[in-house]
C-alpha atoms as a PDB file:
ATOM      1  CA  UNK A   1     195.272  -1.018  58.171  1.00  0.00           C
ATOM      2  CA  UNK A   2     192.411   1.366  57.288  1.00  0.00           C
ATOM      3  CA  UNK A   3     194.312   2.842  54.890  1.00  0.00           C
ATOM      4  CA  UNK A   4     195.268   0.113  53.002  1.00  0.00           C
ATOM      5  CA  UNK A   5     191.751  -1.272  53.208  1.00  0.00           C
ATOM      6  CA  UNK A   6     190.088   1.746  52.146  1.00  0.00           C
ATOM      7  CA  UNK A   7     192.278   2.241  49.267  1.00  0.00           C
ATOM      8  CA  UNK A   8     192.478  -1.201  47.830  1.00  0.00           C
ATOM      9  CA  UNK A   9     196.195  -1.994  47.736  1.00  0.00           C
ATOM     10  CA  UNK A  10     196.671  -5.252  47.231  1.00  0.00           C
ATOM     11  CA  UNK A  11     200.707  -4.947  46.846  1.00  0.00           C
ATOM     12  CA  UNK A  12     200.826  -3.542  50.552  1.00  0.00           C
ATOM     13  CA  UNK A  13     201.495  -5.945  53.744  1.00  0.00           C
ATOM     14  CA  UNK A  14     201.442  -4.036  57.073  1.00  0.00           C
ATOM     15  CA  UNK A  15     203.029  -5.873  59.826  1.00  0.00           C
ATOM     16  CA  UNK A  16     202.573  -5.071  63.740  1.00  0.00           C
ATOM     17  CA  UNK A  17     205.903  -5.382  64.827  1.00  0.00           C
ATOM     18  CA  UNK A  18     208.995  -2.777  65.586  1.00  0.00           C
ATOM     19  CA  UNK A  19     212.901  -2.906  63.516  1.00  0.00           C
ATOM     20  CA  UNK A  20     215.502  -2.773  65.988  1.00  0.00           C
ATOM     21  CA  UNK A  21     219.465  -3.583  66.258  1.00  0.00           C
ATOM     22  CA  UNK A  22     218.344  -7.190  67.884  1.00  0.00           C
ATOM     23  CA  UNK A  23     215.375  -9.070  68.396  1.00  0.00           C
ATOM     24  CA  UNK A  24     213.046  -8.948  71.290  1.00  0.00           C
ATOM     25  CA  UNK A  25     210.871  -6.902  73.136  1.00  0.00           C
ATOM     26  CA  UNK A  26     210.674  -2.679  73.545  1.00  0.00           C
ATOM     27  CA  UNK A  27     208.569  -0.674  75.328  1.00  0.00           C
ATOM     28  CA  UNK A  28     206.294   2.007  73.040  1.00  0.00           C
ATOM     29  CA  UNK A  29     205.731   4.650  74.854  1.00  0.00           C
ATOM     30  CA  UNK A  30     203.164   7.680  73.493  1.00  0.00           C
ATOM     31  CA  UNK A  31     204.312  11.082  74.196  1.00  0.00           C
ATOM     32  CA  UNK A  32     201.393  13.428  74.356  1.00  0.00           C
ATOM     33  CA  UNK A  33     203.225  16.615  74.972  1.00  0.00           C
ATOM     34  CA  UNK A  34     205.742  15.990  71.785  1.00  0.00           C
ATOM     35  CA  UNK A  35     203.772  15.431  68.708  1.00  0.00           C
ATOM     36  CA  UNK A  36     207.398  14.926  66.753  1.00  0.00           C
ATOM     37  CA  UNK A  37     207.944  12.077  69.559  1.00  0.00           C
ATOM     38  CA  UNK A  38     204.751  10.111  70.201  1.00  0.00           C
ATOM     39  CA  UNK A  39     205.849   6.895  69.473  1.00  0.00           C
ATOM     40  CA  UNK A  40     209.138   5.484  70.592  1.00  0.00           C
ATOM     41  CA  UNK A  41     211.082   2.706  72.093  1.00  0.00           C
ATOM     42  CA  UNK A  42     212.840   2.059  75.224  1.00  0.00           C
ATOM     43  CA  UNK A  43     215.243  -0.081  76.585  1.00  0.00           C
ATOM     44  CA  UNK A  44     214.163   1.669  80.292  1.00  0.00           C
ATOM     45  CA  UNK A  45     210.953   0.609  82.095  1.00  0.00           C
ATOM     46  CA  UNK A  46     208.509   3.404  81.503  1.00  0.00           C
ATOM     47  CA  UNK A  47     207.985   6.055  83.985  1.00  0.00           C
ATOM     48  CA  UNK A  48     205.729   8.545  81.474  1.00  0.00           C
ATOM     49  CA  UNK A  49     203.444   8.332  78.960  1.00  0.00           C
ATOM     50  CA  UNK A  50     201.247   5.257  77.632  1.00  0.00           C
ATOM     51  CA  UNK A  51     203.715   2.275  77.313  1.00  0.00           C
ATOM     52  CA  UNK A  52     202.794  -0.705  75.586  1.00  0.00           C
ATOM     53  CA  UNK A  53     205.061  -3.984  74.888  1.00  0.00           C
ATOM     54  CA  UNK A  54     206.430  -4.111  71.055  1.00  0.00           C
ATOM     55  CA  UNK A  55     207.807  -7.562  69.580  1.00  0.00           C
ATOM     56  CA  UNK A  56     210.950  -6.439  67.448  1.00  0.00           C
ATOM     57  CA  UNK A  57     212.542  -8.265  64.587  1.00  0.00           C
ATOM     58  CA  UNK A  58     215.951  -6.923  63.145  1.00  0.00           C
ATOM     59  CA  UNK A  59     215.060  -6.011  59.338  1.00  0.00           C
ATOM     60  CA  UNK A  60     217.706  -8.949  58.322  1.00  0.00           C
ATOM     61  CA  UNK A  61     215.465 -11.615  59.978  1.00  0.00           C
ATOM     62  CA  UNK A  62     212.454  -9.706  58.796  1.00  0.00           C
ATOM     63  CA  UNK A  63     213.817  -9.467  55.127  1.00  0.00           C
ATOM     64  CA  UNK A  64     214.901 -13.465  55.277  1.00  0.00           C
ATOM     65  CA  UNK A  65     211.878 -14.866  56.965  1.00  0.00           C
ATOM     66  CA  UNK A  66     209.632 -13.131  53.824  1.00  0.00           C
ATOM     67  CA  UNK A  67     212.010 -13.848  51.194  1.00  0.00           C
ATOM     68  CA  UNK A  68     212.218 -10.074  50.948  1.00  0.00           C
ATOM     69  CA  UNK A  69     215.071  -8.264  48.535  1.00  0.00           C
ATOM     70  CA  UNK A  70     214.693  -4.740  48.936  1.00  0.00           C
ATOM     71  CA  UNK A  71     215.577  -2.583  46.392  1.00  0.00           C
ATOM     72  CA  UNK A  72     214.228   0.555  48.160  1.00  0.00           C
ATOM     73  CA  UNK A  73     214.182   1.366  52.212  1.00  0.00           C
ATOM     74  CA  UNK A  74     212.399   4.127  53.342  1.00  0.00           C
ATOM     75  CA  UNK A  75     213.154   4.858  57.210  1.00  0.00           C
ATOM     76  CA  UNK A  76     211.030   7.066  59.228  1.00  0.00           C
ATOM     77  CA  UNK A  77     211.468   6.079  63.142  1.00  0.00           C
ATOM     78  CA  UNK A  78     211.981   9.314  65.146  1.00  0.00           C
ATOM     79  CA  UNK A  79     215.262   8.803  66.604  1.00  0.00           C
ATOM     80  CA  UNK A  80     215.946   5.010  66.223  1.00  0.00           C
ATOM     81  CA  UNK A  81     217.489   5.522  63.405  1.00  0.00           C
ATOM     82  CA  UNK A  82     220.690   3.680  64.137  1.00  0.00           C
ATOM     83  CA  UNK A  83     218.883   0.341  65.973  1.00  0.00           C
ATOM     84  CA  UNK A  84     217.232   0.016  62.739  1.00  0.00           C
ATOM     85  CA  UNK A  85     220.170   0.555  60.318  1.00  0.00           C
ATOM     86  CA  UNK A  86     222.331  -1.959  62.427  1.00  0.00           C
ATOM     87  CA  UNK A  87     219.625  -4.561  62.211  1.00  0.00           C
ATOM     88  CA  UNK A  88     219.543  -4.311  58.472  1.00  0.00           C
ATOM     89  CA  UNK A  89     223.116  -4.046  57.659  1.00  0.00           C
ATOM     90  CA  UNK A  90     223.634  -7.336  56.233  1.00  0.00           C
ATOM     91  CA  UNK A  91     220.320  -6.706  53.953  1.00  0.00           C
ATOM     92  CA  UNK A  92     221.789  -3.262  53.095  1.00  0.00           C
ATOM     93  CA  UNK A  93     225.085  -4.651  52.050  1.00  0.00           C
ATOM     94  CA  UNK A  94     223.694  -7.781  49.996  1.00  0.00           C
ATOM     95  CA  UNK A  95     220.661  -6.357  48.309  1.00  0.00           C
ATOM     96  CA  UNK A  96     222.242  -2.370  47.858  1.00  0.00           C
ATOM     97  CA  UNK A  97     218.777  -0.680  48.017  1.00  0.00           C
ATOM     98  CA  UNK A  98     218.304   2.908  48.147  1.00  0.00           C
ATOM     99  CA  UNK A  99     217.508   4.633  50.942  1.00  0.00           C
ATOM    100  CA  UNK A 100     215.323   7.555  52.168  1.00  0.00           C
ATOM    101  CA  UNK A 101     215.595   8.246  55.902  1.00  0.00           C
ATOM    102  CA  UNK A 102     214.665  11.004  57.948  1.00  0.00           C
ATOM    103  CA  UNK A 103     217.453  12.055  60.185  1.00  0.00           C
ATOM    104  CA  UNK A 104     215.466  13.384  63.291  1.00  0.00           C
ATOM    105  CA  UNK A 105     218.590  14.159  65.915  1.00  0.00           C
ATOM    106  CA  UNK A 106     216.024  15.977  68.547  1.00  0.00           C
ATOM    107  CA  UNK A 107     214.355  12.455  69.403  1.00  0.00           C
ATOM    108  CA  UNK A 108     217.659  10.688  68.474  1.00  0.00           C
ATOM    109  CA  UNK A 109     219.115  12.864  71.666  1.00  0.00           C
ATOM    110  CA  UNK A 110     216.159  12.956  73.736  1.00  0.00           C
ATOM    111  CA  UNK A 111     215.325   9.746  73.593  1.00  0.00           C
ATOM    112  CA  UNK A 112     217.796   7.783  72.529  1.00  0.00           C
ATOM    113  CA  UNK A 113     220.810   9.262  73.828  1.00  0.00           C
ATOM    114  CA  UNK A 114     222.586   8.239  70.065  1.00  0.00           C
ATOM    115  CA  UNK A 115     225.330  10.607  68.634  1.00  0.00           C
ATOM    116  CA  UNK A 116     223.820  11.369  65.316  1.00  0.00           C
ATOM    117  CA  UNK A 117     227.376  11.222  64.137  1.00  0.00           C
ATOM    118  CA  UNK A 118     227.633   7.657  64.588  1.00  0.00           C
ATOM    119  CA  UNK A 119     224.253   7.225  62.038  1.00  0.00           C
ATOM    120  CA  UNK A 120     226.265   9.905  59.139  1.00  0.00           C
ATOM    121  CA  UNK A 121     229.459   7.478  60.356  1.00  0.00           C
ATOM    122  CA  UNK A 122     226.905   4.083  59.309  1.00  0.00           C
ATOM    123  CA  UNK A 123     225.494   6.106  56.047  1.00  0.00           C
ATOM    124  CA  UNK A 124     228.973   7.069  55.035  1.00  0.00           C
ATOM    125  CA  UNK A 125     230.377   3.650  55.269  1.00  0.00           C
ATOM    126  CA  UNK A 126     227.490   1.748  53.565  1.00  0.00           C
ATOM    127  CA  UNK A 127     226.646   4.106  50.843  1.00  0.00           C
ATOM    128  CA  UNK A 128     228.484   5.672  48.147  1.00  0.00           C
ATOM    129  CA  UNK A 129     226.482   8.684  47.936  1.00  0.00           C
ATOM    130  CA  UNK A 130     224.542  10.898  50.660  1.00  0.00           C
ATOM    131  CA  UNK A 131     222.660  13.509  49.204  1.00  0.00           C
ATOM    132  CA  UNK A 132     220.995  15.666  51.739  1.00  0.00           C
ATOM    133  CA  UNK A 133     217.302  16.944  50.353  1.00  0.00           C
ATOM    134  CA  UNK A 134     217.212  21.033  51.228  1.00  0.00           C
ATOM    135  CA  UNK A 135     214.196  22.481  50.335  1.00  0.00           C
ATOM    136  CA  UNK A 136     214.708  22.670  46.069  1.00  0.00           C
ATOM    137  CA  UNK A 137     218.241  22.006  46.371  1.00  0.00           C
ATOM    138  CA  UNK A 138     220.473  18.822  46.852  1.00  0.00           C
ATOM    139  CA  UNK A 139     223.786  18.887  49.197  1.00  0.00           C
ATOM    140  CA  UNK A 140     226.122  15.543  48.694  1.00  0.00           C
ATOM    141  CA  UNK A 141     227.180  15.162  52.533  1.00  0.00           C
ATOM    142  CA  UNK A 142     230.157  12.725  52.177  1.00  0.00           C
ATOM    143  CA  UNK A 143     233.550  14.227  53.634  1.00  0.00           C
ATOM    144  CA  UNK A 144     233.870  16.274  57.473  1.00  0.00           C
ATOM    145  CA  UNK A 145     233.634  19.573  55.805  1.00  0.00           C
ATOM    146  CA  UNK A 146     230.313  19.008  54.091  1.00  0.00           C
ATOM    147  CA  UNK A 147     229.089  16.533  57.094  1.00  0.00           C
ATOM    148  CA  UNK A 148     229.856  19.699  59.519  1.00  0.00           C
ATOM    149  CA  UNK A 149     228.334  22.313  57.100  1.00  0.00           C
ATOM    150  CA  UNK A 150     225.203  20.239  56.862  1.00  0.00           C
ATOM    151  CA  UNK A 151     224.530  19.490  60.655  1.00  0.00           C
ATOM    152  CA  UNK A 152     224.979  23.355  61.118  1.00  0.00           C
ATOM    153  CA  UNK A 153     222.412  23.982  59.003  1.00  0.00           C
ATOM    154  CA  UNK A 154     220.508  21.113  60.481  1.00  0.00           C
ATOM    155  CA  UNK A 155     220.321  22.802  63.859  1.00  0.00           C
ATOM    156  CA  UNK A 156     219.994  26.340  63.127  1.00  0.00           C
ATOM    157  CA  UNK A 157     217.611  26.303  60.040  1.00  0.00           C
ATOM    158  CA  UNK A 158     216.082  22.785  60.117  1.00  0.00           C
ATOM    159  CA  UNK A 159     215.095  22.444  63.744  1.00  0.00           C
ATOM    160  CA  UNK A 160     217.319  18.851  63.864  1.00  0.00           C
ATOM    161  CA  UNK A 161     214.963  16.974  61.477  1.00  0.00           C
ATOM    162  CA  UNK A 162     216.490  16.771  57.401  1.00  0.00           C
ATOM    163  CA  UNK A 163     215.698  14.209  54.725  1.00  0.00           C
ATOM    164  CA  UNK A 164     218.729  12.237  53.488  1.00  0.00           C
ATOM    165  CA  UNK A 165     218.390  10.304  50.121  1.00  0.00           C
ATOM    166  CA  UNK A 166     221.169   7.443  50.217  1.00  0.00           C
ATOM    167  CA  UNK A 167     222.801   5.929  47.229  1.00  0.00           C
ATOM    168  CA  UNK A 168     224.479   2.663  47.057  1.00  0.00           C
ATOM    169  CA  UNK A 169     227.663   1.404  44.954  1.00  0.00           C
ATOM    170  CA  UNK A 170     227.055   0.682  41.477  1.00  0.00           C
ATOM    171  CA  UNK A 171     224.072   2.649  41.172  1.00  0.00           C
ATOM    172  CA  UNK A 172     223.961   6.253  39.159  1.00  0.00           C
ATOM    173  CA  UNK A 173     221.747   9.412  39.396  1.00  0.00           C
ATOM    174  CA  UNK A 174     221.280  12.076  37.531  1.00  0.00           C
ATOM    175  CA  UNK A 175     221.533  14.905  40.353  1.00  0.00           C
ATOM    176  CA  UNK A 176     220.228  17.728  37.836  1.00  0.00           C
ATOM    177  CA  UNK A 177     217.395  15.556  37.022  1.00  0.00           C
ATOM    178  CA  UNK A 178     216.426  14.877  40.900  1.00  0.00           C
ATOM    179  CA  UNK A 179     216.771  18.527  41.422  1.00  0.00           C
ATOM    180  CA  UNK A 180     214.184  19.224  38.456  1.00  0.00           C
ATOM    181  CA  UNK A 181     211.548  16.528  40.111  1.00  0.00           C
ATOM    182  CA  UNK A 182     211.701  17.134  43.355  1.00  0.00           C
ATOM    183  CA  UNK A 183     211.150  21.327  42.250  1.00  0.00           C
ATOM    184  CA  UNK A 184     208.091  20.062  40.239  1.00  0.00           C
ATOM    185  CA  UNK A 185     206.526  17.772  42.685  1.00  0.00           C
ATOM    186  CA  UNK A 186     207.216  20.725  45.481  1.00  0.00           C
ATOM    187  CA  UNK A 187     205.305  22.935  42.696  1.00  0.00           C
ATOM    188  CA  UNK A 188     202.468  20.818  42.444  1.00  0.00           C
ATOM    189  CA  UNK A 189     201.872  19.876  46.126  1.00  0.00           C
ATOM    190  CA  UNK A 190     199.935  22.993  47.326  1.00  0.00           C
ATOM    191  CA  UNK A 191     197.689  22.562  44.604  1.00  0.00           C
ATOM    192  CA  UNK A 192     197.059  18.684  44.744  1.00  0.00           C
ATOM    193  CA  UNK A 193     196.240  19.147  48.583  1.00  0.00           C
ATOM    194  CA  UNK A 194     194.015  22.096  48.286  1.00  0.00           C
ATOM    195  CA  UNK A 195     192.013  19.913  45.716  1.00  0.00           C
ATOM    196  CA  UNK A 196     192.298  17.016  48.327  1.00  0.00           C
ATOM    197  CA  UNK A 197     191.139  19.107  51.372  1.00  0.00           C
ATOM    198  CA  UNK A 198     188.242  20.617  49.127  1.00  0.00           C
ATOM    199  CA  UNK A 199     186.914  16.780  48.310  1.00  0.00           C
ATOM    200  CA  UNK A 200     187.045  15.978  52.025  1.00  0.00           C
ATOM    201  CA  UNK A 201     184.798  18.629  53.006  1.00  0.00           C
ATOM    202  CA  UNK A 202     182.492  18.246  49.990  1.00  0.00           C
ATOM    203  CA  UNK A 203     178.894  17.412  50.630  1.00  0.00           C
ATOM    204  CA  UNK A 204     179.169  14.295  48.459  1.00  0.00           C
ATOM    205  CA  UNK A 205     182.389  12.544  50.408  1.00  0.00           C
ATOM    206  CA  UNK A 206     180.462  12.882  53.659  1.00  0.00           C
ATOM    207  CA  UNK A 207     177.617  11.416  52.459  1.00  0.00           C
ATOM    208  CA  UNK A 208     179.125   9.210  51.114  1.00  0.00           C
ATOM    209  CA  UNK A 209     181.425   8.439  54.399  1.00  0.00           C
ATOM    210  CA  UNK A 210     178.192   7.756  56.592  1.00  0.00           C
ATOM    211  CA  UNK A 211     177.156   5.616  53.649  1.00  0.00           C
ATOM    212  CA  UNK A 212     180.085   3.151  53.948  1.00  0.00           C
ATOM    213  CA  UNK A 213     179.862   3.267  57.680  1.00  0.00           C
ATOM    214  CA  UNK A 214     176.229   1.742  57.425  1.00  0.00           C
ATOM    215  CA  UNK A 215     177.133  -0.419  54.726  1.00  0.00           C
ATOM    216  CA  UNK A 216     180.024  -1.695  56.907  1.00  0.00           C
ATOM    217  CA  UNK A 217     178.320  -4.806  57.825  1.00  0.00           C
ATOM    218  CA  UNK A 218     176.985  -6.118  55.444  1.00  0.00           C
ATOM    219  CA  UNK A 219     179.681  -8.229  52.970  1.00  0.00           C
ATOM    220  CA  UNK A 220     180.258  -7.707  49.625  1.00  0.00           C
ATOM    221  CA  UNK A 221     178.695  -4.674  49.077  1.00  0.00           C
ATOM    222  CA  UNK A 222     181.071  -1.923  46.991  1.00  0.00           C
ATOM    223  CA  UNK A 223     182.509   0.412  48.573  1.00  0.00           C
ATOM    224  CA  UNK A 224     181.649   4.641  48.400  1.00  0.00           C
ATOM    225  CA  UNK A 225     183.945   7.545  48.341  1.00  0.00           C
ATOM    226  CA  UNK A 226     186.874   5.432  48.087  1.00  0.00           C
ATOM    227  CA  UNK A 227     190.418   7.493  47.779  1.00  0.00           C
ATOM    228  CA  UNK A 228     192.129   7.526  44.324  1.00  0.00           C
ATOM    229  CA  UNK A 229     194.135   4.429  44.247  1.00  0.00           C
ATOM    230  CA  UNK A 230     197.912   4.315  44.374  1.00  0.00           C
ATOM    231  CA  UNK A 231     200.436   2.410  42.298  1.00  0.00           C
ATOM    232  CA  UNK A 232     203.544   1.369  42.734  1.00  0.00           C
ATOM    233  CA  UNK A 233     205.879   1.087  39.223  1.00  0.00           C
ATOM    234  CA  UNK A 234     207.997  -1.185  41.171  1.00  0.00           C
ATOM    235  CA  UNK A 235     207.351  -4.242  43.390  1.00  0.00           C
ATOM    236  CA  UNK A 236     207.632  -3.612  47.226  1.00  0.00           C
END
C-alpha cells in the first residue's frame, strides 16, 4: 500500500486476500530462515514460524466479483503455483491472457509437496506456447524432450526457480523481437539501478524523506521526493 501511495497510481487496486484452488481460509506462515520462502500457505496447522489466518478467493470468483477480464496474469507465489492456476482456469480459458509465472519447484517441494510436472502438465494444456526466459535467450518448452531438457537445466544451473512466459491460442509473437527486448532491457538494468541507488542515498531524497514524514499529518499538503511515476499502456 505504501507503494502505491507514494507513487500515485491511481490504476492500481491492492487487495488483502490470498488465490488458491478453492475458497476459504490458509494459514501464512513467515519463514525467517528461507528468504526465497517467507510467505506461504498451509493446509497443516502451523508448528514454525509466524502464522497468521489468510481469507482466499479462487482468481475465477475474484475475476467475476470485479468484473475483471484479464488480458495479462503475472504469477509470483513461491510454490503455490498450481492452487492458483486451478482456481483461475475457467478465467484462463475464457479471457486467454498471457501469462508470466515464476516456476519456483524448491518451495513447490518443500512446501507444497506439488510435482512441478503436474504445473508444466496445466501450462501445456492451457497454452499454446511456453517459452522459458534463460538469461538473453528464449527456450519454447512444449513436448517431453524440451520439458526434460529444461527442468535439467532448472536444477543444475537455475537453483529450481526459472521464469516462464505463457502464450495463449490465437495470439502471435515475434520470438526474435522478444529476444532483442528482453537483451536491451537486461542492458539497461545495471545502469537504471545504479542511478536509482545513487538518488536514494543523495542528500536531497533524505531530506526530503524526513520532510514527508513530518508533513505526514497534516492533509493536503504535496508530497516530497516522490518516485518517478509508472504507467501502464494497457488497462489492468
Amino acid at each position: 500500500m505504501r507503494t502505491i501511495a507514494l507513487n500515485d497510481l491511481g490504476n492500481v487496486k491492492a487487495s488483502n486476500i490470498g488465490l488458491g484452488a478453492r475458497p476459504g481460509k490458509l494459514i501464512l506462515k513467515e519463514d525467517p530462515s528461507n528468504s526465497s520462502a517467507a510467505n506461504f500457505l498451509s493446509d497443516a496447522s502451523p508448528d514454525e514460524g509466524d502464522p497468521r489466518s489468510v481469507i482466499v478467493q479462487t482468481l475465477d470468483d475474484f475475476c467475476s466479483t470485479h468484473d475483471i477480464h484479464p488480458h495479462f496474469l503475472k504469477i509470483d507465489v513461491e510454490g503455490f503455483e498450481l492452487n492458483v492456476l486451478r482456481g483461475g482456469s475457467q478465467v484462463i480459458n475464457e479471457c486467454s491472457p498471457i501469462l508470466f509465472i515464476e516456476l519456483n519447484t524448491f518451495t513447490m517441494l518443500a512446501y507444497g509437496r506439488v510435482n512441478p510436472l503436474d504445473v508444466i502438465d496445466f501450462l501445456t494444456t492451457h497454452f499454446d506456447q511456453i517459452l522459458w526466459l534463460d538469461g538473453n535467450n528464449i527456450e519454447c518448452v512444449s513436448d517431453q524432450s524440451s520439458i526434460t531438457n529444461f527442468l535439467g537445466a532448472h536444477y543444475t544451473r537455475h537453483s529450481g526457480i526459472d521464469d516462464l512466459l505463457c502464450i495463449p491460442h490465437g495470439v502471435a509473437i515475434n520470438i526474435d523481437a522478444l529476444k532483442s527486448d528482453i537483451k536491451r532491457l537486461r542492458h539497461q538494468a545495471p545502469s537504471a539501478n545504479a542511478h536509482l541507488e545513487a538518488m536514494l542515498n543523495s542528500t536531497t531524497w533524505k531530506i526530503a524523506k524526513n520532510i514527508q514524514r513530518l508533513a505526514k499529518p497534516l492533509k493536503g499538503i504535496q508530497r516530497l521526493g516522490k518516485p518517478f511515476k509508472g504507467k501502464s499502456d494497457r488497462p489492468a
